[in-house]
PDB file of N, CA and C in Angstrom:
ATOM      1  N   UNK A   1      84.992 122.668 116.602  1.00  0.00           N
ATOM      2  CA  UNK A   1      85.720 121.479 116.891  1.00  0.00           C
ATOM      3  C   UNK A   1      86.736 121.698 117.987  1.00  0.00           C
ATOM      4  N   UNK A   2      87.475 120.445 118.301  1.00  0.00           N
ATOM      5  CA  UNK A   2      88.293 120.658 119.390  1.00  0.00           C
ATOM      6  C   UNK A   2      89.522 121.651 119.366  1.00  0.00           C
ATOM      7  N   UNK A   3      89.750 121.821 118.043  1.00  0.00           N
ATOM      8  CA  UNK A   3      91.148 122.266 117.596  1.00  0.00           C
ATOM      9  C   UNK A   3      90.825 123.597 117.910  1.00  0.00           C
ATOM     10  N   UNK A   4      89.824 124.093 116.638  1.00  0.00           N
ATOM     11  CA  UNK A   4      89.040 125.822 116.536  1.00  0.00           C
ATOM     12  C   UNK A   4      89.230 126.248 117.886  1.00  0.00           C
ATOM     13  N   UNK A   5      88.678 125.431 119.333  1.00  0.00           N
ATOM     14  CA  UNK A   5      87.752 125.602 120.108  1.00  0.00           C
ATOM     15  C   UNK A   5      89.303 126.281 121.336  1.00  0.00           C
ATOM     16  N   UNK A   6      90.429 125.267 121.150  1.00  0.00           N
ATOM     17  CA  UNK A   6      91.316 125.206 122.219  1.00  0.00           C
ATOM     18  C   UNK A   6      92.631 126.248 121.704  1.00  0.00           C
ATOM     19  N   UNK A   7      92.812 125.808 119.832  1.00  0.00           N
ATOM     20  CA  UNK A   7      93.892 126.521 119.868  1.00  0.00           C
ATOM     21  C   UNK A   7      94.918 126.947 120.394  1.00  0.00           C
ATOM     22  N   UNK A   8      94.255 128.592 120.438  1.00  0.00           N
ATOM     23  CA  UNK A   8      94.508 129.843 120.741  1.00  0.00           C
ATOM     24  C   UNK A   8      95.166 129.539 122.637  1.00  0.00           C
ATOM     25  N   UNK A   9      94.059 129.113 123.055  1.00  0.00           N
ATOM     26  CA  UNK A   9      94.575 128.633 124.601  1.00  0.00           C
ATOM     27  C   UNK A   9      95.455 128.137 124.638  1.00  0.00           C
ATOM     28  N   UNK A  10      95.643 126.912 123.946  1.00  0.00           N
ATOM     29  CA  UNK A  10      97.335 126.455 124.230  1.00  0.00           C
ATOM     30  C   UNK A  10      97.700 126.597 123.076  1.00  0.00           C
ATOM     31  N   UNK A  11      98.224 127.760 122.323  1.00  0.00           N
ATOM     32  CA  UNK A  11      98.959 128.157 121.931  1.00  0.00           C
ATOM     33  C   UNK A  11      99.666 129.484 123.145  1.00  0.00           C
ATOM     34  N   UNK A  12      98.833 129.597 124.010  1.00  0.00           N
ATOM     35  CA  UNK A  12      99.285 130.402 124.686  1.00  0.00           C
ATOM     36  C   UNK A  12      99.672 130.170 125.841  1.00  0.00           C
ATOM     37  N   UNK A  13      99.615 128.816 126.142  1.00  0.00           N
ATOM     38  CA  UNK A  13     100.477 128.198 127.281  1.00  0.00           C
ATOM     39  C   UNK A  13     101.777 127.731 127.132  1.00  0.00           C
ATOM     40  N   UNK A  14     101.722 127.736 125.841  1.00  0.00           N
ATOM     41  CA  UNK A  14     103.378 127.385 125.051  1.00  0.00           C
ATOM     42  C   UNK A  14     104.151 128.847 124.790  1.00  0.00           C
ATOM     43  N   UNK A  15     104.013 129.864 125.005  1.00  0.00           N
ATOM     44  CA  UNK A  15     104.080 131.306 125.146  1.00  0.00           C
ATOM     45  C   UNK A  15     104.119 131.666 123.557  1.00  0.00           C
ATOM     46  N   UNK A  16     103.106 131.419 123.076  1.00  0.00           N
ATOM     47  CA  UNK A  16     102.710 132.177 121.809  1.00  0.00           C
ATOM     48  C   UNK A  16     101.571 133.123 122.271  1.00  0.00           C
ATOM     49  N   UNK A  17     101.955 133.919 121.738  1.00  0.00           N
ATOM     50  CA  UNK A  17     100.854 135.199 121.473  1.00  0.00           C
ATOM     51  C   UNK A  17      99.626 134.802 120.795  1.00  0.00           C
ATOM     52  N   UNK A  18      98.499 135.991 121.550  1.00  0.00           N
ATOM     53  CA  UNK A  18      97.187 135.269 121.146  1.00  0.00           C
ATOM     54  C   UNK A  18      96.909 135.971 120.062  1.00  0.00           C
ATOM     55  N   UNK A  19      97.604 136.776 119.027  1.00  0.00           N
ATOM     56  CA  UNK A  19      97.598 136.906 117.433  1.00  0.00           C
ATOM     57  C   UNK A  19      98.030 136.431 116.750  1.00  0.00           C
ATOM     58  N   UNK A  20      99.398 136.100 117.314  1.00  0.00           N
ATOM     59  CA  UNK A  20     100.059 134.941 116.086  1.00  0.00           C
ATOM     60  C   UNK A  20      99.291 133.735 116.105  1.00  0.00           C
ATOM     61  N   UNK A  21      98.429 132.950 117.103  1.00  0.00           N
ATOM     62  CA  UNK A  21      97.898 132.136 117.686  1.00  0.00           C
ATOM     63  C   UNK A  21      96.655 132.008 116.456  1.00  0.00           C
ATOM     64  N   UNK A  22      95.863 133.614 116.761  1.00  0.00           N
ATOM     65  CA  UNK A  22      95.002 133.395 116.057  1.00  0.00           C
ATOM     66  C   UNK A  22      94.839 133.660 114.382  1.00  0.00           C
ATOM     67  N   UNK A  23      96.028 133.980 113.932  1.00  0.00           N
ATOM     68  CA  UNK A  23      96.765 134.223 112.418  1.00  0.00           C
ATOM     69  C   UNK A  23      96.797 132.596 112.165  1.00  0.00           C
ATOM     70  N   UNK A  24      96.975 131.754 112.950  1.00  0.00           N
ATOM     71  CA  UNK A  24      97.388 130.368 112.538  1.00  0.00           C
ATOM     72  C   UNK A  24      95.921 129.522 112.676  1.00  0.00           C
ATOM     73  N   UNK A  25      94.728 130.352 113.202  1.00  0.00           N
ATOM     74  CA  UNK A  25      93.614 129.602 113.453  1.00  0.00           C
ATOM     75  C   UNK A  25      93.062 130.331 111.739  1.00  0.00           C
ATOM     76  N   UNK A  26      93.322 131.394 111.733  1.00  0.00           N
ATOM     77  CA  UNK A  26      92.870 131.839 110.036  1.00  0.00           C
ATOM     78  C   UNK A  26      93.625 131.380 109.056  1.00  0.00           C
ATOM     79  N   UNK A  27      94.947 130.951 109.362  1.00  0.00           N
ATOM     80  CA  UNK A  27      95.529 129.998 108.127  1.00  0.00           C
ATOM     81  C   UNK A  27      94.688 128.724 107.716  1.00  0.00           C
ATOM     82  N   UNK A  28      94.477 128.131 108.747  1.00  0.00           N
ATOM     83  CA  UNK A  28      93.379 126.877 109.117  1.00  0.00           C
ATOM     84  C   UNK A  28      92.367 126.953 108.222  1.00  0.00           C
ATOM     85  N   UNK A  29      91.509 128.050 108.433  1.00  0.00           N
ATOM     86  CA  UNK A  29      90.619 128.483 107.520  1.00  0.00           C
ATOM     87  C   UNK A  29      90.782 128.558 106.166  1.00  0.00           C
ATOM     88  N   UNK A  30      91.712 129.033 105.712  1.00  0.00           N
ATOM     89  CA  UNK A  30      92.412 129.741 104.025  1.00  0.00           C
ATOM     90  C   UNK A  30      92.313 127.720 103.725  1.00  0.00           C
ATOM     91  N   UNK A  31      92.713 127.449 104.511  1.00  0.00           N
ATOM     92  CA  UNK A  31      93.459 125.826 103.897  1.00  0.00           C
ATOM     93  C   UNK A  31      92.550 124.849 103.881  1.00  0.00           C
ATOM     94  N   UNK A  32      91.807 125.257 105.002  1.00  0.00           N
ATOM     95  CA  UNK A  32      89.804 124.460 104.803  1.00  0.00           C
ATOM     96  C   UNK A  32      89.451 124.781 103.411  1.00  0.00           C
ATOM     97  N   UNK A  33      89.207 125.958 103.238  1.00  0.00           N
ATOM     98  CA  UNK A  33      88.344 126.049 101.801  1.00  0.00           C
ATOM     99  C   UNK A  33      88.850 125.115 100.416  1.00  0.00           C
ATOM    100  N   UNK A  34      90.542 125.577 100.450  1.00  0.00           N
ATOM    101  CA  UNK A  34      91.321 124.626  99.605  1.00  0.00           C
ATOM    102  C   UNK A  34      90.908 123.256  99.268  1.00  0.00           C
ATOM    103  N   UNK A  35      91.006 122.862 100.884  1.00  0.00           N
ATOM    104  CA  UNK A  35      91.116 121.284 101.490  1.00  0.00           C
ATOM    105  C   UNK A  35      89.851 120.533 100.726  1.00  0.00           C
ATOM    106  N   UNK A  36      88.396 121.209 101.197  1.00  0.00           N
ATOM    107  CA  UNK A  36      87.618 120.837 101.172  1.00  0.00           C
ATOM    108  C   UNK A  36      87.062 120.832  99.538  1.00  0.00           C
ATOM    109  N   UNK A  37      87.619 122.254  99.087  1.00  0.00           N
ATOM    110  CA  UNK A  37      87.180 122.375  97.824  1.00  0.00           C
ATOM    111  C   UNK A  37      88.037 121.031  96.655  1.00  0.00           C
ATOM    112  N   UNK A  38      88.782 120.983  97.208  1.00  0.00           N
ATOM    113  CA  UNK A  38      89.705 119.676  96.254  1.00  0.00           C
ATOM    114  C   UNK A  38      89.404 118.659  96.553  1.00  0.00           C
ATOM    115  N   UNK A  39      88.886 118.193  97.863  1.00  0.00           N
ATOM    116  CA  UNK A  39      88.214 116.766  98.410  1.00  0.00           C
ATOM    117  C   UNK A  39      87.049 116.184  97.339  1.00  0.00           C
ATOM    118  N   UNK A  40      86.251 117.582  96.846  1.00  0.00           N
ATOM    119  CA  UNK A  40      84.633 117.376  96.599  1.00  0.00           C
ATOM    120  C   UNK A  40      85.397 116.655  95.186  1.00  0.00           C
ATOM    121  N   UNK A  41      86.807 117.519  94.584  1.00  0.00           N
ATOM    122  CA  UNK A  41      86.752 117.416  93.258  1.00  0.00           C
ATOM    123  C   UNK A  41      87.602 115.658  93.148  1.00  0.00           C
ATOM    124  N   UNK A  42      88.165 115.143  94.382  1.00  0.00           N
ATOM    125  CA  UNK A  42      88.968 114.161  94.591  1.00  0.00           C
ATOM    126  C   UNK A  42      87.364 113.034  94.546  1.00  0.00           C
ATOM    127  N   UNK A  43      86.628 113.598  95.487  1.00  0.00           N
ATOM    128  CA  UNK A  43      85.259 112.769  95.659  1.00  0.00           C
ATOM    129  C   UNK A  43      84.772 112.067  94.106  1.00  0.00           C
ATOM    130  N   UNK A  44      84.854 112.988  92.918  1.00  0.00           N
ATOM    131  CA  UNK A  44      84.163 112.622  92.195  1.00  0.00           C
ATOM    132  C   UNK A  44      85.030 111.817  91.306  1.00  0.00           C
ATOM    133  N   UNK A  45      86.147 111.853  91.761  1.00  0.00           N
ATOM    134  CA  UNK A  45      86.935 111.171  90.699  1.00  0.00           C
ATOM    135  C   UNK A  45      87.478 109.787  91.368  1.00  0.00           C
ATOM    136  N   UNK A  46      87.630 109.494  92.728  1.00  0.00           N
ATOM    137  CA  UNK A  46      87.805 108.255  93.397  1.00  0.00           C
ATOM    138  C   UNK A  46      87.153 107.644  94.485  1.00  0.00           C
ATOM    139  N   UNK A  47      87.537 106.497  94.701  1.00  0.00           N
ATOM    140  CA  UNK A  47      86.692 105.896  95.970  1.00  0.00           C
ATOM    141  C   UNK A  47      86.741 106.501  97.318  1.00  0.00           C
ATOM    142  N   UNK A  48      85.505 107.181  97.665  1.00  0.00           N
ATOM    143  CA  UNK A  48      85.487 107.775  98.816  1.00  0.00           C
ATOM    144  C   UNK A  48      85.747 107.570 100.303  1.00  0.00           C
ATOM    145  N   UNK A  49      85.999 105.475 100.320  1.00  0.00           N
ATOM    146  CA  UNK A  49      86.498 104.954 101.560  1.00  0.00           C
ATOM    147  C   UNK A  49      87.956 105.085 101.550  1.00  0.00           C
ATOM    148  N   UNK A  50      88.839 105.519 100.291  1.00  0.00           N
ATOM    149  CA  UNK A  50      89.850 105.438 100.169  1.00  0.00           C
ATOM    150  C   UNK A  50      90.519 106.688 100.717  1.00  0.00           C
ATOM    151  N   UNK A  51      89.244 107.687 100.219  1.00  0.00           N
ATOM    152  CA  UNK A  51      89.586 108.829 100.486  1.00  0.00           C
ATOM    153  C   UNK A  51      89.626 109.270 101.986  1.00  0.00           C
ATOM    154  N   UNK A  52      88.457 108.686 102.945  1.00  0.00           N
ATOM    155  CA  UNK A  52      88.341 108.703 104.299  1.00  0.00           C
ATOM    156  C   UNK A  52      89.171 108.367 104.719  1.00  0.00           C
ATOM    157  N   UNK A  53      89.837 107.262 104.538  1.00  0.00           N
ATOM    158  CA  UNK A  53      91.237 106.493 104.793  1.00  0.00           C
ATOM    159  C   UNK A  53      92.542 107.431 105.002  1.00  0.00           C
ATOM    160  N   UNK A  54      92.737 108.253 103.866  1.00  0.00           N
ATOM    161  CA  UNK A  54      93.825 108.677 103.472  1.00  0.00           C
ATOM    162  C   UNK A  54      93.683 110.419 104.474  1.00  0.00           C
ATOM    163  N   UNK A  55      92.172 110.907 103.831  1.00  0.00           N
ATOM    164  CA  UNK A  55      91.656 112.056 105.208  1.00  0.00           C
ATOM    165  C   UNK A  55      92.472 112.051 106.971  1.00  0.00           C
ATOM    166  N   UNK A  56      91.460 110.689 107.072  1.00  0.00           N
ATOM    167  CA  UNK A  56      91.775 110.654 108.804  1.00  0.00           C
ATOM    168  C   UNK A  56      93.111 110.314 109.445  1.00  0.00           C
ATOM    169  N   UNK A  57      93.980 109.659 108.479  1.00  0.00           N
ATOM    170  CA  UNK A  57      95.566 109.291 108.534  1.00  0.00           C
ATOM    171  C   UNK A  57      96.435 110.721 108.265  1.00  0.00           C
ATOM    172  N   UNK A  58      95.899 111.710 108.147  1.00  0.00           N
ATOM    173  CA  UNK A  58      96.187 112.667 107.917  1.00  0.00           C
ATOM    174  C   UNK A  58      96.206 113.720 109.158  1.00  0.00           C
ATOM    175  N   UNK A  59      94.961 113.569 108.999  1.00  0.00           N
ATOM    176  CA  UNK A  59      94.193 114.646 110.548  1.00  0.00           C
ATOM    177  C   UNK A  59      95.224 113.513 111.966  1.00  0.00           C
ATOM    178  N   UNK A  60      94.786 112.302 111.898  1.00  0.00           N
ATOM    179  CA  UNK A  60      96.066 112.071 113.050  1.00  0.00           C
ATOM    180  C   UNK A  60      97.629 112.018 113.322  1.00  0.00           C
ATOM    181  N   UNK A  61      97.897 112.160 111.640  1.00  0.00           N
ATOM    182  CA  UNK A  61      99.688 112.409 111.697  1.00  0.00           C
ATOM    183  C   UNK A  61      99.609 113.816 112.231  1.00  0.00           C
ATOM    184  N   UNK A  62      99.134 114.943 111.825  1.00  0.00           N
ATOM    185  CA  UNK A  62      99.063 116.272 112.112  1.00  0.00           C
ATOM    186  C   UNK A  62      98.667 116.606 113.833  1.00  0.00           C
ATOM    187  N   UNK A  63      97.758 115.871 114.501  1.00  0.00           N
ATOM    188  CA  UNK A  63      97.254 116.153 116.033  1.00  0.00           C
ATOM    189  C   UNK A  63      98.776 114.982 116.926  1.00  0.00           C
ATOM    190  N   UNK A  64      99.379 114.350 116.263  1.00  0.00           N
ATOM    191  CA  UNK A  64     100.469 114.015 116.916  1.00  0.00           C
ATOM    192  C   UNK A  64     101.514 114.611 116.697  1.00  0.00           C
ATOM    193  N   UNK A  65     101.865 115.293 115.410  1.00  0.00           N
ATOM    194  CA  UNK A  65     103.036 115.881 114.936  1.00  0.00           C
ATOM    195  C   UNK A  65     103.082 117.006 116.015  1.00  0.00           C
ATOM    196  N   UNK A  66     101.591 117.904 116.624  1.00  0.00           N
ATOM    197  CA  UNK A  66     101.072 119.246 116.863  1.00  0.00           C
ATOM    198  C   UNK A  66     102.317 119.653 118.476  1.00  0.00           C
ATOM    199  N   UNK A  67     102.182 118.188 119.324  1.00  0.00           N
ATOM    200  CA  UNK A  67     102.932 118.454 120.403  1.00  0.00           C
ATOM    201  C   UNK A  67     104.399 118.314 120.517  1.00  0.00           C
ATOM    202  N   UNK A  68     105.081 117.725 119.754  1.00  0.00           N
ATOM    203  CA  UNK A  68     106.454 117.554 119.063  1.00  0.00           C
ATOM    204  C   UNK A  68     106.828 118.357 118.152  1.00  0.00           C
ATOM    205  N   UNK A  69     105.964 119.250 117.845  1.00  0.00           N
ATOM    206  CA  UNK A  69     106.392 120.424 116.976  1.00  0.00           C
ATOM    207  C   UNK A  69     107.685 121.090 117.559  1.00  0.00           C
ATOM    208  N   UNK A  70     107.646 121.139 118.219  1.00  0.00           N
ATOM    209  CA  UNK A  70     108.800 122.580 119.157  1.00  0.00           C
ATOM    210  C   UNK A  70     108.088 124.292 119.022  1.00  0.00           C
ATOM    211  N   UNK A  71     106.993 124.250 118.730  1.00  0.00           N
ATOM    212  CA  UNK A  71     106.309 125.541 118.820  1.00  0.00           C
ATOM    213  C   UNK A  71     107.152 126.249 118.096  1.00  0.00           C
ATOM    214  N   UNK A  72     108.067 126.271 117.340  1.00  0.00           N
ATOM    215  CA  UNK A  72     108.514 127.302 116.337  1.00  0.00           C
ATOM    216  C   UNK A  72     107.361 128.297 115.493  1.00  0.00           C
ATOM    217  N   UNK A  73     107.666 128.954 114.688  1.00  0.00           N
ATOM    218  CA  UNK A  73     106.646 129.328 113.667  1.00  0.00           C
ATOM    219  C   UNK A  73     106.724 128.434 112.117  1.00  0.00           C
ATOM    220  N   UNK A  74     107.777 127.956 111.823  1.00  0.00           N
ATOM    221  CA  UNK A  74     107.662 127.612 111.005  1.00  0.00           C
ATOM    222  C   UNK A  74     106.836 125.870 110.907  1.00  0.00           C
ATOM    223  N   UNK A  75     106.924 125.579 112.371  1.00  0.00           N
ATOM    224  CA  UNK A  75     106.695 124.006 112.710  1.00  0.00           C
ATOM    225  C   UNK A  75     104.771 124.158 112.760  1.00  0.00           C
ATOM    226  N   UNK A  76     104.734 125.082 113.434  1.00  0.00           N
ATOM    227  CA  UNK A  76     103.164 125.689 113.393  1.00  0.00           C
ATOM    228  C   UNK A  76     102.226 125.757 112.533  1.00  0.00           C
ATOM    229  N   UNK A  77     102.963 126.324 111.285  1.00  0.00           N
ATOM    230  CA  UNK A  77     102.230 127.101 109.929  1.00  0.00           C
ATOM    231  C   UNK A  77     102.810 125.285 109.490  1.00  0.00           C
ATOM    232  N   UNK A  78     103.290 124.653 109.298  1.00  0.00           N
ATOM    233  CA  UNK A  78     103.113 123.251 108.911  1.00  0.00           C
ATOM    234  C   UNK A  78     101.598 122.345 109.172  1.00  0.00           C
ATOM    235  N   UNK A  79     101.512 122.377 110.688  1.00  0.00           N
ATOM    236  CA  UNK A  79     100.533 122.204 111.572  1.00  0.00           C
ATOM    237  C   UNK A  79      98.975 122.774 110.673  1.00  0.00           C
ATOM    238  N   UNK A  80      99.458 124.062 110.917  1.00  0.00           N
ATOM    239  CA  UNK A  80      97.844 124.790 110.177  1.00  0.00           C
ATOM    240  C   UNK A  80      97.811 124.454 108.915  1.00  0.00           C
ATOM    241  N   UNK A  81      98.677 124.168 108.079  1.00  0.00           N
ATOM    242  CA  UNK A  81      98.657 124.026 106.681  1.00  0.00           C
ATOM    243  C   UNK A  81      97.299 122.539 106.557  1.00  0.00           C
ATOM    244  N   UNK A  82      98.667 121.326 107.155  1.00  0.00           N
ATOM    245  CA  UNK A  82      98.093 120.220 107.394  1.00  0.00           C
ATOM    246  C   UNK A  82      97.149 120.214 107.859  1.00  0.00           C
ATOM    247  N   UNK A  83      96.456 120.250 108.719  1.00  0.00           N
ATOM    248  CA  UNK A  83      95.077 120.328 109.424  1.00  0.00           C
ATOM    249  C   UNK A  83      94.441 121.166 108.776  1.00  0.00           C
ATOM    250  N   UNK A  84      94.501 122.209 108.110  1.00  0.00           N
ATOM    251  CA  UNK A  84      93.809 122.881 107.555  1.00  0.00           C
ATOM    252  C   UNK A  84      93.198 122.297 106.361  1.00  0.00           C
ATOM    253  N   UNK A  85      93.886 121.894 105.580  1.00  0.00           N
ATOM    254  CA  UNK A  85      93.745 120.877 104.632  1.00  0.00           C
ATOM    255  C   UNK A  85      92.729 119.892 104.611  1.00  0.00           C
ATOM    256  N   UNK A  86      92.909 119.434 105.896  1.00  0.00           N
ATOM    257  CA  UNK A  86      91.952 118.055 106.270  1.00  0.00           C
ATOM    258  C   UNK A  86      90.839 118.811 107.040  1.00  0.00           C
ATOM    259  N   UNK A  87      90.746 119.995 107.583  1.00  0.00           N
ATOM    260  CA  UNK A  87      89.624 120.406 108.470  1.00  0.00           C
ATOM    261  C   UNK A  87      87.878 119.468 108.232  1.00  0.00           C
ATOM    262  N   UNK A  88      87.585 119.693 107.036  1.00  0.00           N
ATOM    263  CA  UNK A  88      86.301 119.266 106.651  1.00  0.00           C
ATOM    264  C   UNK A  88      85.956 118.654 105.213  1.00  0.00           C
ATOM    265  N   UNK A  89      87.448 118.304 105.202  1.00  0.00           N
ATOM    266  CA  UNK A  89      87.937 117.517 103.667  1.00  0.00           C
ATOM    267  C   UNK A  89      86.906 116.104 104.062  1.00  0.00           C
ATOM    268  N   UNK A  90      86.592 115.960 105.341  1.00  0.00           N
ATOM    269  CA  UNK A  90      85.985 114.678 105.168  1.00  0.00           C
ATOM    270  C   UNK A  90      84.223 114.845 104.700  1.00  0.00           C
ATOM    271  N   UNK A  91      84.009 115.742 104.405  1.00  0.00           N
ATOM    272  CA  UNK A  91      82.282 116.091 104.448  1.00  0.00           C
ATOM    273  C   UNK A  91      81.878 115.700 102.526  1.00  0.00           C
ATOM    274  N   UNK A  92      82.611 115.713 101.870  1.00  0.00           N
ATOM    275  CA  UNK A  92      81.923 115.321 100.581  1.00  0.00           C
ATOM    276  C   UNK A  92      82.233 114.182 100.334  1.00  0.00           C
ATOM    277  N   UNK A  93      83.230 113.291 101.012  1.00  0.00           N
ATOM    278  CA  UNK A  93      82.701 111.426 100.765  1.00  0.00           C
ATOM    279  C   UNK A  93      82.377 111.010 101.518  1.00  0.00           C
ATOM    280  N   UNK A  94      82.189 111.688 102.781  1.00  0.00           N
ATOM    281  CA  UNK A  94      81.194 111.009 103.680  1.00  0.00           C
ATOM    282  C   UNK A  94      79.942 111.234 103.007  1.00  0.00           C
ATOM    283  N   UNK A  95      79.388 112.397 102.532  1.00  0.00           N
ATOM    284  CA  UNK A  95      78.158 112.300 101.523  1.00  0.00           C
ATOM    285  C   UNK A  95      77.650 111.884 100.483  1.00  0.00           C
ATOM    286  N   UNK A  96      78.568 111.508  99.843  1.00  0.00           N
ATOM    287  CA  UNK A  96      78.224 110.308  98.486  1.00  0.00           C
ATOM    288  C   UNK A  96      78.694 109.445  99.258  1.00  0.00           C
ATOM    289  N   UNK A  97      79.234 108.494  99.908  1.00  0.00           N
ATOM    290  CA  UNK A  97      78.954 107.048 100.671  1.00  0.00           C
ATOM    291  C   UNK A  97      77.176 107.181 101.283  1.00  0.00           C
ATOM    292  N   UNK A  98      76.948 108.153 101.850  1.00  0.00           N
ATOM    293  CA  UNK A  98      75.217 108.200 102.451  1.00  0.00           C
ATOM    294  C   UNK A  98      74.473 107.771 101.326  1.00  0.00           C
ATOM    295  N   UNK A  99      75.001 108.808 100.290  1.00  0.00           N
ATOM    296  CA  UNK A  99      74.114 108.608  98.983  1.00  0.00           C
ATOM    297  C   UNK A  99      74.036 107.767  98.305  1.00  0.00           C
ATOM    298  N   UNK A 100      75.574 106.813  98.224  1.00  0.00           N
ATOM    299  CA  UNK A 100      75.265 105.726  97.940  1.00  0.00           C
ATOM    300  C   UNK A 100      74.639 104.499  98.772  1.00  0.00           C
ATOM    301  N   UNK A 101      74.616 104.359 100.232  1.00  0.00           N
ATOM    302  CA  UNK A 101      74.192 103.580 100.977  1.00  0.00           C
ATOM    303  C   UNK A 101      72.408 103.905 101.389  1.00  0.00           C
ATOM    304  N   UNK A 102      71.997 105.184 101.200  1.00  0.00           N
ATOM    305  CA  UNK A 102      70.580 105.020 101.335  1.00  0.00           C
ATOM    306  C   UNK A 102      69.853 105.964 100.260  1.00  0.00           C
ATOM    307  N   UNK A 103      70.637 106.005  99.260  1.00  0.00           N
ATOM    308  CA  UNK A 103      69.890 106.447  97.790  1.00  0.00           C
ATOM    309  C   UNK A 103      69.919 108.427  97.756  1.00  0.00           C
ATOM    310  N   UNK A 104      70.063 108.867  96.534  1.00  0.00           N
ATOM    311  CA  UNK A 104      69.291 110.546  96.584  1.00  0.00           C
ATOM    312  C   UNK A 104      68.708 110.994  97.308  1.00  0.00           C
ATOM    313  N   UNK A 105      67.031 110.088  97.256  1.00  0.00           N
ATOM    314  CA  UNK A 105      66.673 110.613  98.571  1.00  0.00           C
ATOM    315  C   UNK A 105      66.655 111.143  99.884  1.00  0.00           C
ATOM    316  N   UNK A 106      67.025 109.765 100.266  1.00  0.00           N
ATOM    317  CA  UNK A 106      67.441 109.624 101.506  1.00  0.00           C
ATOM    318  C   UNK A 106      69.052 110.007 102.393  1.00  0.00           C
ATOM    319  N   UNK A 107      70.059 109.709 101.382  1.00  0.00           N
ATOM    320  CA  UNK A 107      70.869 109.786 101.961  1.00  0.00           C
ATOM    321  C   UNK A 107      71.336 111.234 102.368  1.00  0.00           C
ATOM    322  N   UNK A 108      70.783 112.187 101.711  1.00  0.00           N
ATOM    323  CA  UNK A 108      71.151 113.622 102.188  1.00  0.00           C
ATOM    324  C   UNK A 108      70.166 113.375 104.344  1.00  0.00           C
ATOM    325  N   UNK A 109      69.285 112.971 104.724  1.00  0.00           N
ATOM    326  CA  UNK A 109      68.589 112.979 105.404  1.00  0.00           C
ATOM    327  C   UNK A 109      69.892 112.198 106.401  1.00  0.00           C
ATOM    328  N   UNK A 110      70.408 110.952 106.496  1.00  0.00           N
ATOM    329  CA  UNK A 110      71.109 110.392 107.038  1.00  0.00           C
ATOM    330  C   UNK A 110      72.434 110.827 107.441  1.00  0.00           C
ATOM    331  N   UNK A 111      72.951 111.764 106.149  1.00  0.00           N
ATOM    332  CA  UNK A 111      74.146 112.715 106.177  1.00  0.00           C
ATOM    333  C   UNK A 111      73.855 113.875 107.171  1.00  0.00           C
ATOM    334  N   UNK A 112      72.870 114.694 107.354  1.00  0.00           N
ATOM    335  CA  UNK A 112      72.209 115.437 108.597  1.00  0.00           C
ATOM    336  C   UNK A 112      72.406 114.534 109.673  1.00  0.00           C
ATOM    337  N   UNK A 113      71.962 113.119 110.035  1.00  0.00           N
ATOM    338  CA  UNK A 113      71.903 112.704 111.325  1.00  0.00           C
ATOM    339  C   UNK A 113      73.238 112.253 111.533  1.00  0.00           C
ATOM    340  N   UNK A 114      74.407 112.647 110.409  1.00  0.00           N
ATOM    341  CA  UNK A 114      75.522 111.882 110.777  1.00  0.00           C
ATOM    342  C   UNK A 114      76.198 113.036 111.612  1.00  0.00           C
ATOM    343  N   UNK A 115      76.055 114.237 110.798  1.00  0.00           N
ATOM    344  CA  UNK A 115      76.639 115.337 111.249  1.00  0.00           C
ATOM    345  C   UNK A 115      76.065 115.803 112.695  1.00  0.00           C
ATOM    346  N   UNK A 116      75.069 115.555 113.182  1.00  0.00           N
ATOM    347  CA  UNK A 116      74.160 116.331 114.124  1.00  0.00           C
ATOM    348  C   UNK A 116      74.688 115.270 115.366  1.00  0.00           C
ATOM    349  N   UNK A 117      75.008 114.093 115.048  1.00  0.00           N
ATOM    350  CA  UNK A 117      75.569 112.870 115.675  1.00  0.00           C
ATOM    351  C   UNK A 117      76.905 113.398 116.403  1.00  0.00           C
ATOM    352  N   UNK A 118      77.569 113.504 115.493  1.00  0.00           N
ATOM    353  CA  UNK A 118      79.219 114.072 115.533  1.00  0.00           C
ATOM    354  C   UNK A 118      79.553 115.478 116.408  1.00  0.00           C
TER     355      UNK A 118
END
């Protein structure tokens, strides 16, 4: 993604180091698994447009908060927390909405063309 992809680069045009840089791209990670793993368990227990809702209002408070940070460390590891959180929190109600909109079958098939889309 764009974030994974740039990081490290401008984290290092803001004169961060490209370890602390990339310590905060592996926090990202630690907070994906979290994120995502609590989404699936949020998925099964509420409405998943609600949940997309609440996901993507998230991921954009965090990519606006990112340049008003003041590059501190502590403003950063906020940043990675948040985004980390949301990294791919959106992938298990976007998949039961498929499933519910074009059945078991099918909707795993549509969830592939959503992702391959994206």
């Amino acid at each position: 993604g764009l974030v994974g992809t740039h990081l490290i680069a401008f984290c290092g045009d803001m004169g961060i180091g490209e370890v602390q840089a990339a310590g905060l791209l592996s926090m990202m990670g630690i907070f994906d698994l979290i994120g995502t793993t609590l989404s699936g368990w949020l998925t099964d227990r509420f409405d998943p447009r609600k949940l997309l809702g609440v996901y993507y209002a998230v991921r954009g408070v965090s990519l606006i908060y990112l340049p008003y940070s003041g590059f501190s460390a502590v403003s950063l590891i906020i940043f990675a927390v948040l985004y980390g959180l949301d990294w791919i929190a959106t992938v298990p109600p976007t998949l039961r909405l498929a499933n519910e909109a074009f059945g078991d079958r099918s909707g795993p098939i549509v969830f592939g063309w959503i992702v391959a889309g994206h």
